[in-house]
N, C-alpha and C. Protein backbone atom coordinates (compact mmCIF):
# COMPACT_ATOMS: atom_id res chain seq x y z
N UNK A 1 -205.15 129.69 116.53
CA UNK A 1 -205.34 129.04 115.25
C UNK A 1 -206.80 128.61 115.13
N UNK A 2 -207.44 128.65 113.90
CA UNK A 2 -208.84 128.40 113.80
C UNK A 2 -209.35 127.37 113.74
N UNK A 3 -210.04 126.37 114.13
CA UNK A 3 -210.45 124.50 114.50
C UNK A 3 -210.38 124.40 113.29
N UNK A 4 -210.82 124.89 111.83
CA UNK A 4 -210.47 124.32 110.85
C UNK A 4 -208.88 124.00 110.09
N UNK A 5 -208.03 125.03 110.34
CA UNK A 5 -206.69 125.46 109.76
C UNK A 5 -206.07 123.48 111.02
N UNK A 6 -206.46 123.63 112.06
CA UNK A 6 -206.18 122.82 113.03
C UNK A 6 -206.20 121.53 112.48
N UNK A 7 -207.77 120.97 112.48
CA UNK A 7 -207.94 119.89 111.66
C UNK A 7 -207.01 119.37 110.48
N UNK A 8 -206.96 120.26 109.80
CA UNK A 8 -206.37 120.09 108.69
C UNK A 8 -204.64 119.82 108.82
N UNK A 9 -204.18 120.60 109.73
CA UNK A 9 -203.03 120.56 109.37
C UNK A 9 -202.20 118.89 110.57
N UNK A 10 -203.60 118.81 111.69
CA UNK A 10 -203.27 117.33 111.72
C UNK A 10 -203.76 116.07 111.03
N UNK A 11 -204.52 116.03 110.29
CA UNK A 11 -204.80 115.31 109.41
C UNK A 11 -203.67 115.18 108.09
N UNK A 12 -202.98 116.45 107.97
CA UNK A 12 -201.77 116.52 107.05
C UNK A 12 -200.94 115.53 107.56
N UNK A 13 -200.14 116.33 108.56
CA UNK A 13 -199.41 115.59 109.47
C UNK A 13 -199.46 114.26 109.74
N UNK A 14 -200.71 113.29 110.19
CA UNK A 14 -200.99 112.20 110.11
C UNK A 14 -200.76 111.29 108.82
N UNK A 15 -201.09 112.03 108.04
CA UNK A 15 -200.73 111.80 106.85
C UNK A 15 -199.37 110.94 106.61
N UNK A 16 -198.32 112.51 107.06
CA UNK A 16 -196.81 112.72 106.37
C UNK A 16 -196.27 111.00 107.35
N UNK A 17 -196.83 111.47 108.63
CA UNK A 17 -196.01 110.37 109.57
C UNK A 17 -196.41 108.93 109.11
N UNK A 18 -197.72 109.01 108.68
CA UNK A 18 -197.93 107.16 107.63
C UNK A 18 -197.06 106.77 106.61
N UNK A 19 -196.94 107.85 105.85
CA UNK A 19 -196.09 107.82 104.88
C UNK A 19 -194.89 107.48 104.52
N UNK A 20 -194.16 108.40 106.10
CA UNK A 20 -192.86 108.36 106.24
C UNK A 20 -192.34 107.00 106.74
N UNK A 21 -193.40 106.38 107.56
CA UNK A 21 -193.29 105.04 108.47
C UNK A 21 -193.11 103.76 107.13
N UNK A 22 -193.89 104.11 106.44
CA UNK A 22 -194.14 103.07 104.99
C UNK A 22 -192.81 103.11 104.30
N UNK A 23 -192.72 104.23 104.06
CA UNK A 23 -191.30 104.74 103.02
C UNK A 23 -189.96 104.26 104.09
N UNK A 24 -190.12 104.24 105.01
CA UNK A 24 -188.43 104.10 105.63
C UNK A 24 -188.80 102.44 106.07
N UNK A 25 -189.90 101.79 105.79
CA UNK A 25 -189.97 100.50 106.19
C UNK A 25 -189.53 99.92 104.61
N UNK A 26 -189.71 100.58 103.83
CA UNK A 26 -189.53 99.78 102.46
C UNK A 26 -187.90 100.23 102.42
N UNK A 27 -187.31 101.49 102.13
CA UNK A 27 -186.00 101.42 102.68
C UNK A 27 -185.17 100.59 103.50
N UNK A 28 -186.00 100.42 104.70
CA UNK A 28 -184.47 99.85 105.65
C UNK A 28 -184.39 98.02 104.77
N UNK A 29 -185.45 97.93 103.67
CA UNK A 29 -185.74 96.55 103.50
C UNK A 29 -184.73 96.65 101.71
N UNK A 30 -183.94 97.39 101.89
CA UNK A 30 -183.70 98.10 100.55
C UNK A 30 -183.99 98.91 99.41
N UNK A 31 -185.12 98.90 99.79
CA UNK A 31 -185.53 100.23 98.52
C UNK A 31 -184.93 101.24 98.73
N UNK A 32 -184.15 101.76 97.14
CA UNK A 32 -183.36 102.59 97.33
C UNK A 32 -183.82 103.82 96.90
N UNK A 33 -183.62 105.17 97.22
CA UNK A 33 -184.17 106.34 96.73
C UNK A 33 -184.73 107.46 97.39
N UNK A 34 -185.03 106.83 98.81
CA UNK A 34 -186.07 107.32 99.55
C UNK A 34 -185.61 109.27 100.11
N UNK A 35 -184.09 108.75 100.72
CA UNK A 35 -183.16 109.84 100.44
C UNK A 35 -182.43 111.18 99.80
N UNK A 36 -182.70 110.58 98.19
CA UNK A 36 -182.55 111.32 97.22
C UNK A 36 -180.58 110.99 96.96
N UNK A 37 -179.91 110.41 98.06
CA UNK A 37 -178.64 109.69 97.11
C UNK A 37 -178.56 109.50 96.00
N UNK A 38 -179.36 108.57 95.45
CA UNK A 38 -178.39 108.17 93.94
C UNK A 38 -179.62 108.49 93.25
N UNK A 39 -180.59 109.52 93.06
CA UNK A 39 -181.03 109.94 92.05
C UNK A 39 -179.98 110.15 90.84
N UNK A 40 -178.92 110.77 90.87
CA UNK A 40 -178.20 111.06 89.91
C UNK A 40 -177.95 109.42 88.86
N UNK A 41 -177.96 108.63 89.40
CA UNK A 41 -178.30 106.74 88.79
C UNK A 41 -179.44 107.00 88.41
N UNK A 42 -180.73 107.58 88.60
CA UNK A 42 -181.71 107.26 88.59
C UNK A 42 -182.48 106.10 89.79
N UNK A 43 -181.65 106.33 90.69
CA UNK A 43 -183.18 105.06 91.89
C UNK A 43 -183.61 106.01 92.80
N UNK A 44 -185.05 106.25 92.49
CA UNK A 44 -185.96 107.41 93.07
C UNK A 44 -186.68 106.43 93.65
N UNK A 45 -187.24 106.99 95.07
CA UNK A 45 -188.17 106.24 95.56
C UNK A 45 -189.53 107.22 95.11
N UNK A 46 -190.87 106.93 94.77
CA UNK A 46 -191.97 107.80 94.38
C UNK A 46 -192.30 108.59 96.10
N UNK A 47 -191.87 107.68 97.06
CA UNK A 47 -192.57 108.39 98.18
C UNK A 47 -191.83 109.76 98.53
N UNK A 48 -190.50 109.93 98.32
CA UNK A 48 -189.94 110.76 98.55
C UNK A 48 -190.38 111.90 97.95
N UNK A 49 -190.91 112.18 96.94
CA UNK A 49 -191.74 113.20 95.76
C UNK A 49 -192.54 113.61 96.54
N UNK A 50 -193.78 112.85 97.19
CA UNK A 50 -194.97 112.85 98.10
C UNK A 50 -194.59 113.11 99.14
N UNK A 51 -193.13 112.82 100.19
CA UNK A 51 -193.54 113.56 101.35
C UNK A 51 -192.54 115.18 100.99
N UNK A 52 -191.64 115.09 99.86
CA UNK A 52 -191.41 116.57 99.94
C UNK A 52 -192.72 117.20 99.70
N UNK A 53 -193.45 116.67 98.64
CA UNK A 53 -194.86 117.82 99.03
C UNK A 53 -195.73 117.94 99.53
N UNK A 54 -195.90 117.27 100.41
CA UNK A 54 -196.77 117.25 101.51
C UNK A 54 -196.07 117.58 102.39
N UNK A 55 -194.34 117.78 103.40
CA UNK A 55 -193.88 118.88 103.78
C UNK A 55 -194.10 119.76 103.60
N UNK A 56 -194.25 120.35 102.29
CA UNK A 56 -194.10 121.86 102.08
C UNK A 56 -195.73 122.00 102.27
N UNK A 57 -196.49 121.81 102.22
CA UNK A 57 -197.84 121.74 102.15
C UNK A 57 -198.19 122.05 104.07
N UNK A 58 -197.67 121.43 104.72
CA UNK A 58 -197.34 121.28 105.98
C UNK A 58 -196.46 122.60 106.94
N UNK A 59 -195.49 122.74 105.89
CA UNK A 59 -194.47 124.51 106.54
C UNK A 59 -195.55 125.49 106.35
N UNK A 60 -196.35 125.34 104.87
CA UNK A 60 -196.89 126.56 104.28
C UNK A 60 -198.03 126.84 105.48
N UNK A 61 -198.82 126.00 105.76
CA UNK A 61 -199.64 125.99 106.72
C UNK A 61 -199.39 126.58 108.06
N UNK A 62 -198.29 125.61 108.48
CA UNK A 62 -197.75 126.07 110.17
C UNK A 62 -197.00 127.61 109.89
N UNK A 63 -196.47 128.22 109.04
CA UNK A 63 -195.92 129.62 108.46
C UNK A 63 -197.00 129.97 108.91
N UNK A 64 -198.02 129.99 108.23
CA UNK A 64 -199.26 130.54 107.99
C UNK A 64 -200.16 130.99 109.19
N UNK A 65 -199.93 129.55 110.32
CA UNK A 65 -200.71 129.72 111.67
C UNK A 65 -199.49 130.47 112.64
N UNK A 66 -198.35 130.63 112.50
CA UNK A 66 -197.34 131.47 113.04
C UNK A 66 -196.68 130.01 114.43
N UNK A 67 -197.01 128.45 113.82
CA UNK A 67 -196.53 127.00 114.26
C UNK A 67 -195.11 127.03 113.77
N UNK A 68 -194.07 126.84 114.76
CA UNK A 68 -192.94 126.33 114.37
C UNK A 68 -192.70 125.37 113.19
N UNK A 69 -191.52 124.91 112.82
CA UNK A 69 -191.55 124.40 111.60
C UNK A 69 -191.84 122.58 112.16
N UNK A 70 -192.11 121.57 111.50
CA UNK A 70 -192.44 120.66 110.95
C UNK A 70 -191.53 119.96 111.36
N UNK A 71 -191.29 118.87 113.25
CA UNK A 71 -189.84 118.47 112.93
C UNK A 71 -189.76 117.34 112.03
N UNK A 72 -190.81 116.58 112.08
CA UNK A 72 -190.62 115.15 111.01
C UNK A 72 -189.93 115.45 109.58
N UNK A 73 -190.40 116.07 109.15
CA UNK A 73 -189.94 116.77 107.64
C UNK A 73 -188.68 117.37 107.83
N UNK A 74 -188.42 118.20 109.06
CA UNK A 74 -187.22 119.09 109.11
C UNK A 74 -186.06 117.97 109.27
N UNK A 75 -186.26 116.61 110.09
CA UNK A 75 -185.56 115.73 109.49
C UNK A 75 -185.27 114.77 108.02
N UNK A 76 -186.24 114.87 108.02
CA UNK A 76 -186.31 113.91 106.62
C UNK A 76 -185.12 114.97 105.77
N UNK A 77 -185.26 116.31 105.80
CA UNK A 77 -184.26 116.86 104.82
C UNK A 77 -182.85 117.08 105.07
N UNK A 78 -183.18 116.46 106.42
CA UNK A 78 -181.43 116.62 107.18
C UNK A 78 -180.72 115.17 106.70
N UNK A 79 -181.25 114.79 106.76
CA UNK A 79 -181.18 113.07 106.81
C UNK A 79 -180.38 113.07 105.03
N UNK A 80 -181.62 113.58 104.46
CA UNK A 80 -181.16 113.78 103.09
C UNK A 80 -180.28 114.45 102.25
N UNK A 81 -179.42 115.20 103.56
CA UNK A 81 -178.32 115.73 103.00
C UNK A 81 -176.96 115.52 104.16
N UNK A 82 -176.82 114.71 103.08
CA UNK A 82 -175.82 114.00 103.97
C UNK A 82 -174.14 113.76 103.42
N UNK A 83 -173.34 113.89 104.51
CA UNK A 83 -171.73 113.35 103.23
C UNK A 83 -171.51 112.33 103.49
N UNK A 84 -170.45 111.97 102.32
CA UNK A 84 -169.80 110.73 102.00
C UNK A 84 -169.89 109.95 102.45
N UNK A 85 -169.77 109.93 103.78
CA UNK A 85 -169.47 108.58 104.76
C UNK A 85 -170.12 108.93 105.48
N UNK A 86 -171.26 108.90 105.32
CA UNK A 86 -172.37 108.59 105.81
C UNK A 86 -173.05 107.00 105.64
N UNK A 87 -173.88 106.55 106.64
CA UNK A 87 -174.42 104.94 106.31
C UNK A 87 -175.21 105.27 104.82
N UNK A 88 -175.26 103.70 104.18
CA UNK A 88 -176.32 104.16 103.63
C UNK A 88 -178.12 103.93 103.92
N UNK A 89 -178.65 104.33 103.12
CA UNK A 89 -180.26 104.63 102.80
C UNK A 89 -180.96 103.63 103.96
N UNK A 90 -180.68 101.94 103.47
CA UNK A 90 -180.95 101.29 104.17
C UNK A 90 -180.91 101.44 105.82
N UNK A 91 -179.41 102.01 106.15
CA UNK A 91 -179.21 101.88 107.58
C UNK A 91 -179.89 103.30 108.07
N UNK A 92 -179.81 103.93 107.23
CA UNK A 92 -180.15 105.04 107.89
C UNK A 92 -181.60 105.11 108.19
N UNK A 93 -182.62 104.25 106.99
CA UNK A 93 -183.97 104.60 107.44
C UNK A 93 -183.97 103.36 108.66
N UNK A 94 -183.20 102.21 108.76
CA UNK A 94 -183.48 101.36 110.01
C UNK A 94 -183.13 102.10 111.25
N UNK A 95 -182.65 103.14 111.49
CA UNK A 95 -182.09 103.76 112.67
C UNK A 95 -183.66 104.71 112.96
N UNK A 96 -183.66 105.40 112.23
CA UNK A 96 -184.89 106.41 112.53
C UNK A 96 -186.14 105.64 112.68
N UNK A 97 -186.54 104.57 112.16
CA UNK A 97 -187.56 103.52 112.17
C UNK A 97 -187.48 103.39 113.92
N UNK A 98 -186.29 102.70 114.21
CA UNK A 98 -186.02 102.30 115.59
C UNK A 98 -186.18 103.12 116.65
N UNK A 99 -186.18 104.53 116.34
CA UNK A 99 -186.51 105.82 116.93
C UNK A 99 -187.40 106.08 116.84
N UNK A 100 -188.12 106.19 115.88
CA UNK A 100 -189.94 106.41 115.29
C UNK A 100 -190.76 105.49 116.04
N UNK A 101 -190.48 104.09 116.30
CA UNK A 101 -191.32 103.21 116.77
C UNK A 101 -191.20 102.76 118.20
């Protein structure tokens, strides 16, 4: 991979993981949305918008350098699809927080 494609795609990365740390700290504190659950209500979190695209911004890259996929992101979308009885938003970003940190 070329020192520039490199740079970049940890500086992305650095990025996604600030982001994600912020967004699941405002979650486990209740902000609801982060997930994509009850969009259909309308409670969107804005960060969730920003790290789906800056994921994809992140696959397109590591695709690109022939880098496995993205696990932070590859969770975030697991996480986000989730059934019924599942915890909610809150517990779920306090669990991965507790794992993250």
């Amino acid at each position: 991979m070329r020192p520039s494609y490199e740079r970049q795609l940890a500086a992305l990365e650095a990025s996604y993981r600030e982001l994600l740390l912020s967004a699941l700290q405002g979650c486990a504190k209740g902000q609801w949305g982060l997930f994509g659950s009850y969009e259909r209500v309308g409670l969107r979190d804005p960060a969730r918008e920003e790290l789906l695209e800056l994921g994809s911004k992140i696959e397109r890259l590591r695709h690109k350098c022939g880098i496995e996929p993205f696990q932070l992101h590859e969770r975030f979308l697991q996480i986000g699809s989730r059934l019924s009885n599942t915890p909610g938003e809150p517990k779920l970003a306090q669990r991965w927080l507790d794992e993250l940190t």
